[in-house]
N, C-alpha and C. Protein backbone atom coordinates (compact mmCIF):
# COMPACT_ATOMS: atom_id res chain seq x y z
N UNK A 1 28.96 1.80 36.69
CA UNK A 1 27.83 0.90 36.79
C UNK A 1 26.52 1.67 36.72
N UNK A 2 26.43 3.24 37.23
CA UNK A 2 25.10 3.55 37.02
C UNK A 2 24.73 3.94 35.59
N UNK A 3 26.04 4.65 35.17
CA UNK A 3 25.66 4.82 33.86
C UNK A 3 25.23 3.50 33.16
N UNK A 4 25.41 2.69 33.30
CA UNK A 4 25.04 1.32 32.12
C UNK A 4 23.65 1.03 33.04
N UNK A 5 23.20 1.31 34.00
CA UNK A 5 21.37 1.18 34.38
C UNK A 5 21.09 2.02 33.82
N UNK A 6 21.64 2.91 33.79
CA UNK A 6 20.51 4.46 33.18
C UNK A 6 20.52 4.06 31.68
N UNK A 7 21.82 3.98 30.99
CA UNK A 7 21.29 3.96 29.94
C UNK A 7 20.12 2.47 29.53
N UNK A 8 20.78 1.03 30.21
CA UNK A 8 19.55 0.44 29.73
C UNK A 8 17.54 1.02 29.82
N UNK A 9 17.77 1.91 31.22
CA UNK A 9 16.53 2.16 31.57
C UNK A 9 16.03 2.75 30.71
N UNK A 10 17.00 3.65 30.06
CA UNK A 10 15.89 4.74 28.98
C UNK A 10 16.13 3.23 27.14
N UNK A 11 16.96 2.81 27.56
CA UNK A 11 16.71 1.80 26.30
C UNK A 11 15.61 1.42 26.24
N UNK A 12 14.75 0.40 27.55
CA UNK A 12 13.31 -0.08 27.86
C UNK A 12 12.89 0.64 27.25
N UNK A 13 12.74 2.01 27.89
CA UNK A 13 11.73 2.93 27.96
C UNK A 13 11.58 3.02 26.51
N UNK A 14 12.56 3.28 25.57
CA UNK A 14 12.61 3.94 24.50
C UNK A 14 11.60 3.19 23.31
N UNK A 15 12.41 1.48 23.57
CA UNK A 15 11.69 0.34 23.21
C UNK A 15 10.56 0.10 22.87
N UNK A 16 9.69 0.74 24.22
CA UNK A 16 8.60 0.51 24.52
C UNK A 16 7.42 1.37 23.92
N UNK A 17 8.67 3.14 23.62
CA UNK A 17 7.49 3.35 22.90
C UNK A 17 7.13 3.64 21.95
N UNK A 18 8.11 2.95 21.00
CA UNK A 18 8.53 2.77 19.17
C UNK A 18 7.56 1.92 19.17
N UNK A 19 6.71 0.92 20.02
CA UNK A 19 5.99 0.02 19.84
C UNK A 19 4.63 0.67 19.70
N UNK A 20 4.67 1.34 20.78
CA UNK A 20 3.31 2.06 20.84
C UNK A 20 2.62 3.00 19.43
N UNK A 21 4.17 3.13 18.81
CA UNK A 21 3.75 4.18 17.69
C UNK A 21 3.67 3.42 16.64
N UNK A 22 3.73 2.39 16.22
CA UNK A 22 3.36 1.52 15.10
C UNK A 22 2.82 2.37 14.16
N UNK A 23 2.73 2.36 12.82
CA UNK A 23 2.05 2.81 11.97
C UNK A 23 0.71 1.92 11.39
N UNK A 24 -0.14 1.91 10.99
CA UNK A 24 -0.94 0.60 10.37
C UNK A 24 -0.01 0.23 9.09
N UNK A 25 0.93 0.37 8.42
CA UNK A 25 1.32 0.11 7.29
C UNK A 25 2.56 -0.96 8.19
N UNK A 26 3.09 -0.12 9.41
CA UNK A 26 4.11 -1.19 10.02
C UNK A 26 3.52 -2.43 10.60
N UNK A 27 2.52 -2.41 11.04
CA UNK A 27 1.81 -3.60 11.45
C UNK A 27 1.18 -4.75 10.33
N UNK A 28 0.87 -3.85 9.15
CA UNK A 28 0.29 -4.83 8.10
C UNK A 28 1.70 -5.88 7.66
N UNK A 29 3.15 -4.75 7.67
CA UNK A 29 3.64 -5.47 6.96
C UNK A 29 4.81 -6.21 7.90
N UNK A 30 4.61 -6.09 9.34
CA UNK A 30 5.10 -7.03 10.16
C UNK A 30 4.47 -8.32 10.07
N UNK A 31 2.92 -8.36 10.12
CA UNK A 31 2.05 -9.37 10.28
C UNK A 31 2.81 -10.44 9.16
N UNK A 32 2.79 -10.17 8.15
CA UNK A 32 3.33 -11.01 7.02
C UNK A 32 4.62 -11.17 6.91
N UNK A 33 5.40 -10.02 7.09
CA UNK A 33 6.76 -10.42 7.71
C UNK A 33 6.89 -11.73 8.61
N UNK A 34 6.29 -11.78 9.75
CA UNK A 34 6.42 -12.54 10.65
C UNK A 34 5.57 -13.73 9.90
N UNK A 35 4.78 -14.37 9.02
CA UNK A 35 4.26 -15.57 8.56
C UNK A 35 5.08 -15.91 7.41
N UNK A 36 4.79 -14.94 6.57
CA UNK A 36 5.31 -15.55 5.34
C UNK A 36 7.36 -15.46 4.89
N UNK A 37 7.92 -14.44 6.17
CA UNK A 37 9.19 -14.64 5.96
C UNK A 37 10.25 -15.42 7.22
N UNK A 38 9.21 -14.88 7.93
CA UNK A 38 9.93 -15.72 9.37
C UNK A 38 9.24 -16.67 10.02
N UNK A 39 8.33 -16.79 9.22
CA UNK A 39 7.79 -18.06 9.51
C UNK A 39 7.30 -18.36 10.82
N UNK A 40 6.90 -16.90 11.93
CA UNK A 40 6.98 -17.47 12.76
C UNK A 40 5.62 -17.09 13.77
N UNK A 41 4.36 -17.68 13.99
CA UNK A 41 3.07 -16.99 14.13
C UNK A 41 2.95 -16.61 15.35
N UNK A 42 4.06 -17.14 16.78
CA UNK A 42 3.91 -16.27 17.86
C UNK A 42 4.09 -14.79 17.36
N UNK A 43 5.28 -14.48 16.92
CA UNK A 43 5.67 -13.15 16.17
C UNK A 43 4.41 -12.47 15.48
N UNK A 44 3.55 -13.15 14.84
CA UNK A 44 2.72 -12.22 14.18
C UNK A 44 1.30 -12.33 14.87
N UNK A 45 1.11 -12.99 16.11
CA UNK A 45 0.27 -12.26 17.05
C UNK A 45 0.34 -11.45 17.92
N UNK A 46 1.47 -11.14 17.67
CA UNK A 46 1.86 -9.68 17.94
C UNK A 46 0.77 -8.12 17.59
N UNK A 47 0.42 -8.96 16.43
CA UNK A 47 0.15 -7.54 15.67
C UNK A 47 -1.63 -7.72 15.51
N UNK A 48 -1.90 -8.32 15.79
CA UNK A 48 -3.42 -8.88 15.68
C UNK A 48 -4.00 -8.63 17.21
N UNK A 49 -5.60 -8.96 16.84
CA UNK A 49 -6.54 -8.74 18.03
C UNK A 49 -6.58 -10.07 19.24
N UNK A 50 -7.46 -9.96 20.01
CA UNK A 50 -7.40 -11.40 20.65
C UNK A 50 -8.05 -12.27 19.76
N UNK A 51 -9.36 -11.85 19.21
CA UNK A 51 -9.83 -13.34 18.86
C UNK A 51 -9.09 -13.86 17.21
N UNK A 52 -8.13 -12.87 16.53
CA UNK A 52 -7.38 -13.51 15.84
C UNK A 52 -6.26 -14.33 16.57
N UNK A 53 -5.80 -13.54 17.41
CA UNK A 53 -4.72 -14.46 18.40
C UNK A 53 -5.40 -15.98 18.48
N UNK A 54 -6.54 -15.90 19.21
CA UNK A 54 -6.57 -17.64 19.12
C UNK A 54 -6.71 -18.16 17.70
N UNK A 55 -7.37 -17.69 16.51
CA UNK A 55 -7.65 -18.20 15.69
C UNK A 55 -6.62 -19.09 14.85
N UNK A 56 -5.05 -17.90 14.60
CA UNK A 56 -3.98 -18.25 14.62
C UNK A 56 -2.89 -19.15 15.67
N UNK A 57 -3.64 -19.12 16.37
CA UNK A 57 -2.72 -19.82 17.60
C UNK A 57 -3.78 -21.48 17.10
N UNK A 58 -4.84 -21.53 16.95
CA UNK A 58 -5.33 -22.95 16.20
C UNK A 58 -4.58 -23.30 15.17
N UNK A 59 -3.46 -22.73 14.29
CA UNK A 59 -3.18 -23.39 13.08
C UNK A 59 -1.88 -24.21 13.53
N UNK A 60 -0.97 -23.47 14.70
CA UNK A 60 0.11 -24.35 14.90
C UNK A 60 1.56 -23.88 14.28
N UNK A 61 1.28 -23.67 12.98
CA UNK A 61 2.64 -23.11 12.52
C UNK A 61 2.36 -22.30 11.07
N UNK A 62 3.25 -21.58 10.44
CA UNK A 62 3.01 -20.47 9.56
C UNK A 62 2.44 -20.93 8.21
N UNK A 63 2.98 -22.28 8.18
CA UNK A 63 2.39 -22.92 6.56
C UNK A 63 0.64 -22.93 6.84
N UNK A 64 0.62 -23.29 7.47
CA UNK A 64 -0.73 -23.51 7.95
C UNK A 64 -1.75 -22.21 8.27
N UNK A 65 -1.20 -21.30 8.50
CA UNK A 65 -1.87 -20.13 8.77
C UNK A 65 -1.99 -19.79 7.06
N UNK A 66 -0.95 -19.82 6.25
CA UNK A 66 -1.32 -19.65 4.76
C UNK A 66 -1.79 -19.93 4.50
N UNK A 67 -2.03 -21.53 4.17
CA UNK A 67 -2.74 -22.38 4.02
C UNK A 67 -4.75 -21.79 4.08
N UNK A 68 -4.59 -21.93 5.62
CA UNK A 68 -5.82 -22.23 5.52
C UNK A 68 -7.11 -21.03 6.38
N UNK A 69 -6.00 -20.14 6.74
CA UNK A 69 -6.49 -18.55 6.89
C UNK A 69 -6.08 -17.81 5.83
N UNK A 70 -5.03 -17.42 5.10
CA UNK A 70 -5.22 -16.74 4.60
C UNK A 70 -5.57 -17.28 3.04
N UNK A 71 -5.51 -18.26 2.96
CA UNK A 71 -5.68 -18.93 1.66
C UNK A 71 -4.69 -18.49 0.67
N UNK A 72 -3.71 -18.59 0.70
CA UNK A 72 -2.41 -17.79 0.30
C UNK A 72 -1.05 -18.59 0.27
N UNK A 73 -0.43 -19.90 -0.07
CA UNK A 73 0.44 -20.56 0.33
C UNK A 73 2.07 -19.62 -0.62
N UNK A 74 3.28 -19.43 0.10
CA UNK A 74 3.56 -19.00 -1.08
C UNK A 74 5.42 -19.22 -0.46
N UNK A 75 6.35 -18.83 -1.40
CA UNK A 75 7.08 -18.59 -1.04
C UNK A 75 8.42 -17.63 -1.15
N UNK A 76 9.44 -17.34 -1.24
CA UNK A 76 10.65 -16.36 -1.50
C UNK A 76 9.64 -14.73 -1.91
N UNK A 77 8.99 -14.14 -0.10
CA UNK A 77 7.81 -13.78 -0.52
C UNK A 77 8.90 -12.34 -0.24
N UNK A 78 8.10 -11.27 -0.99
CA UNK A 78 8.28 -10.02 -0.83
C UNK A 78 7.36 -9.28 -0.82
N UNK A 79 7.42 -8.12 -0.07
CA UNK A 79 5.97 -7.30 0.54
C UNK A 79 6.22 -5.94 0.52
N UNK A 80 5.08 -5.04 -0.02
CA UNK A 80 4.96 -4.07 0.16
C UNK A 80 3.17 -3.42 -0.17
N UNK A 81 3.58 -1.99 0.89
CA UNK A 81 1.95 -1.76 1.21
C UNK A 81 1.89 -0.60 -0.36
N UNK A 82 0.27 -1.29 -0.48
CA UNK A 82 0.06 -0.79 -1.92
C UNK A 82 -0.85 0.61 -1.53
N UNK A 83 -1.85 0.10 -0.77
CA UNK A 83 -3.15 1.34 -0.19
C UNK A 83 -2.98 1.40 1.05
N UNK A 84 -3.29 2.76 1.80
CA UNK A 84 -3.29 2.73 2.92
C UNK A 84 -4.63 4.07 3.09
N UNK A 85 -5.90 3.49 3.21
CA UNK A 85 -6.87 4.49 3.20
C UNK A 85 -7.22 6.11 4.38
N UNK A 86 -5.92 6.04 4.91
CA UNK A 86 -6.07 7.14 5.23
C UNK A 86 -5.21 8.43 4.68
N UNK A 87 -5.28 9.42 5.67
CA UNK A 87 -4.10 10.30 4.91
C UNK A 87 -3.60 11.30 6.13
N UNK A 88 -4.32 12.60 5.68
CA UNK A 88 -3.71 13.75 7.10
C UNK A 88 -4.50 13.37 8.18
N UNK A 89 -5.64 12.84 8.05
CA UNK A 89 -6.72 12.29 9.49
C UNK A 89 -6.85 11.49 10.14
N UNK A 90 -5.10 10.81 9.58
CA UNK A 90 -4.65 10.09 10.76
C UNK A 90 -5.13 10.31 12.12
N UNK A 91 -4.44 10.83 12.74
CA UNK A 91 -4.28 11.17 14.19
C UNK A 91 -5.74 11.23 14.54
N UNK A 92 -6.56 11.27 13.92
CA UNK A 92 -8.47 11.35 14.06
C UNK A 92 -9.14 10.02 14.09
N UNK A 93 -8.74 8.92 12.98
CA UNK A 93 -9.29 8.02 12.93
C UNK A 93 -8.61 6.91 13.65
N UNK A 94 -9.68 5.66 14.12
CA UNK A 94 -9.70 4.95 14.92
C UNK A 94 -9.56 3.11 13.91
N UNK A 95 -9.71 3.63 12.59
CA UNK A 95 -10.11 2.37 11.60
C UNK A 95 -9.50 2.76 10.31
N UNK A 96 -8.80 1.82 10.33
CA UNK A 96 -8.27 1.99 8.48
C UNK A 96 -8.25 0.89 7.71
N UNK A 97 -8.25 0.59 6.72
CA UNK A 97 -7.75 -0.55 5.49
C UNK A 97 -6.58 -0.26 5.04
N UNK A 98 -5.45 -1.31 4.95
CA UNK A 98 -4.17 -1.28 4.15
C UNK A 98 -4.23 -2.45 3.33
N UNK A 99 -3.77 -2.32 2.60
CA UNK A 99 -3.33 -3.34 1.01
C UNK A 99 -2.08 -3.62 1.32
N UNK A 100 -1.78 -5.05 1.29
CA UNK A 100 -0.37 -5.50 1.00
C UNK A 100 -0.62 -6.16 -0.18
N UNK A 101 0.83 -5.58 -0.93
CA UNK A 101 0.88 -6.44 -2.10
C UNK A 101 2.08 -7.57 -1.56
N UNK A 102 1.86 -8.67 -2.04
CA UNK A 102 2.59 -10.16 -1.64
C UNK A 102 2.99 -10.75 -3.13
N UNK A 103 4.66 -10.25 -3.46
CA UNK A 103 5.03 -11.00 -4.45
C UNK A 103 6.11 -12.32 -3.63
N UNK A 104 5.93 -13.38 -4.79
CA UNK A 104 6.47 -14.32 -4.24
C UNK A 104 6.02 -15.89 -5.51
N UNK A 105 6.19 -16.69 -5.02
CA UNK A 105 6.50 -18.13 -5.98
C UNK A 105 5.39 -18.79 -5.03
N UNK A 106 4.08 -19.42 -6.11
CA UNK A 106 2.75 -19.99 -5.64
C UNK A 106 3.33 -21.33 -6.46
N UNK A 107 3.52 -22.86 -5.64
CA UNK A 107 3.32 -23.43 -6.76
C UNK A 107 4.71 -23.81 -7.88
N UNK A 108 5.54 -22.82 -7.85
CA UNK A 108 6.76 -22.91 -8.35
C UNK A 108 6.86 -22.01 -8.75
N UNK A 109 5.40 -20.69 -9.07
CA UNK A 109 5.26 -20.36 -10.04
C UNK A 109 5.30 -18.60 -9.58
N UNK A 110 5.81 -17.91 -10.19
CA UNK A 110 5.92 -16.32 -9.75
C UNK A 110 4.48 -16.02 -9.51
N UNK A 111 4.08 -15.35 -8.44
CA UNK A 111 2.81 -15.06 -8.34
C UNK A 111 2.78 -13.71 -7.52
N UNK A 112 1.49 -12.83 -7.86
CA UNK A 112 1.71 -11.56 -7.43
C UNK A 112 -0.03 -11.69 -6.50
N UNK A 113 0.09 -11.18 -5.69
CA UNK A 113 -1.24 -11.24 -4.59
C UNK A 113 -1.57 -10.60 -3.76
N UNK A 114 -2.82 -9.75 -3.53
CA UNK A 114 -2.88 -8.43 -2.50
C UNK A 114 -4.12 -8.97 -1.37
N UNK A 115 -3.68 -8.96 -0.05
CA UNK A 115 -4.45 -9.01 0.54
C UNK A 115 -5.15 -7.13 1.24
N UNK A 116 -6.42 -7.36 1.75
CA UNK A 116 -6.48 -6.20 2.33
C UNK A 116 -7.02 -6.11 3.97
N UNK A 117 -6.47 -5.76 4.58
CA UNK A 117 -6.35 -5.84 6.41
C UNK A 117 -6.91 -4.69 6.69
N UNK A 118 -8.03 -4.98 7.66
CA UNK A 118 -8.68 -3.99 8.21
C UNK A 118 -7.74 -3.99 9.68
N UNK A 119 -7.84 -2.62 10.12
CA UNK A 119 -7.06 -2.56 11.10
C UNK A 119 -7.51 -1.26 12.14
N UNK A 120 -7.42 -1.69 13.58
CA UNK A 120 -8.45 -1.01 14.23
C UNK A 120 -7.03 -0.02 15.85
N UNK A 121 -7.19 1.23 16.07
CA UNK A 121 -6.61 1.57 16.94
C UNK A 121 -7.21 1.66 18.44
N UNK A 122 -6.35 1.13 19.53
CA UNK A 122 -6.89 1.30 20.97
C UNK A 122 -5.78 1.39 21.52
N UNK A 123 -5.89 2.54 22.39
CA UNK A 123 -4.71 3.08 23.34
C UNK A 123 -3.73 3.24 22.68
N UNK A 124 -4.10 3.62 21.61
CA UNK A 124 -2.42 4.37 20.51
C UNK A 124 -2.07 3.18 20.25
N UNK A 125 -2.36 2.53 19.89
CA UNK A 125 -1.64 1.13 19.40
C UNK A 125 -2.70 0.30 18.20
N UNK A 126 -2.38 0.35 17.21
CA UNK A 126 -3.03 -0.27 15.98
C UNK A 126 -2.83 -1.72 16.06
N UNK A 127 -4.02 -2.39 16.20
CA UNK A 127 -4.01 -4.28 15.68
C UNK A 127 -4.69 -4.23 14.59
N UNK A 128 -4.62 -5.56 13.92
CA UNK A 128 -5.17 -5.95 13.03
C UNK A 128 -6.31 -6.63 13.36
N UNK A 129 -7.50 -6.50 13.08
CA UNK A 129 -8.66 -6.85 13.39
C UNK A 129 -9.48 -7.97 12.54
N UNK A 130 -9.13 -7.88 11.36
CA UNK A 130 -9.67 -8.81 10.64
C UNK A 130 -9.06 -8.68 8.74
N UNK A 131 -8.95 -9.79 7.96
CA UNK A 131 -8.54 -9.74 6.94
C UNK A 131 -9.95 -10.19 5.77
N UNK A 132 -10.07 -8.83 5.00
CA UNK A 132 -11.09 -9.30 3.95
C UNK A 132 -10.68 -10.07 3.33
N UNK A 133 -12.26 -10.68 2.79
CA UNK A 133 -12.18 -11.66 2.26
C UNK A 133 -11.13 -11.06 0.55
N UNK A 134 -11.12 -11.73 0.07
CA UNK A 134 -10.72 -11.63 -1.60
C UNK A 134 -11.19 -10.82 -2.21
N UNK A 135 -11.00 -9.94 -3.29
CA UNK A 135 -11.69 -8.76 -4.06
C UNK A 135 -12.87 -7.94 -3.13
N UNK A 136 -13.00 -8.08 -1.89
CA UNK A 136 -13.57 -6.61 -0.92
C UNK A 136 -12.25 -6.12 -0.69
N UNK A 137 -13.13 -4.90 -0.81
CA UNK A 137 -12.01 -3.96 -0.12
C UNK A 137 -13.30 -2.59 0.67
N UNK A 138 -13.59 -2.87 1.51
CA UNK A 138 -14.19 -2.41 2.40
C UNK A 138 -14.42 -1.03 3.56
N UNK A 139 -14.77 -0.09 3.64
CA UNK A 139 -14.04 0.48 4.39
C UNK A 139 -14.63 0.83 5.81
């Protein structure tokens, strides 16, 4: 019996701090993971700030966050990060931009689409802070 506490304890522990180490590329492409494949927007305020948390927590459910935050409706979506503006100065900087590219069916219709997520670090832990608008890419 102690062995199965100990090991859950260091499981927590372990859990807890795979979270902490997020990458900004793992967070960009959880965020959309969690809307556009799992559909599921508690899950992807996960990865966001507070005042996106409420913003998204106003839409109700994931169509709707496409819809009408990201302006993006889509579906049978697939994701991958295109830019990620930092490099070795990681561990230095506090602010980055990542590019997701978002392939997937707009419409019926095959459609290819990049958003770009500014994304901000506090206490070792990267959120997403805000999503540019369309053709900025900002830094």
């Amino acid at each position: 019996m102690k062995i199965i506490t100990i090991f859950c304890f260091f499981f927590i522990l372990g859990c807890g701090q795979e979270s902490a180490h997020r990458t900004p590329e793992d967070v960009s492409l959880g965020f959309f993971t969690a809307i556009y494949i799992d559909k599921d927007i508690k899950k992807a305020q996960l990865y966001v700030n507070e005042p996106m948390k409420e913003v998204i927590a106003h839409y109700h459910i994931a169509s709707s966050v496409q819809r009408h935050f990201l302006n993006l409706s889509m579906t049978n979506v697939t994701l991958e990060v295109e830019v990620v503006d930092i490099d070795f100065f990681r561990k230095f900087t506090d602010d980055v931009n990542v590019i997701v590219k978002i392939y997937g069916l707009k419409g019926g219709r095959t459609w290819i689409d990049d958003r770009t997520i500014k994304l901000h670090r506090n206490n070792k832990k990267w959120k997403i802070v805000e999503i540019l608008p369309e053709g900025v890419n900002r830094n």
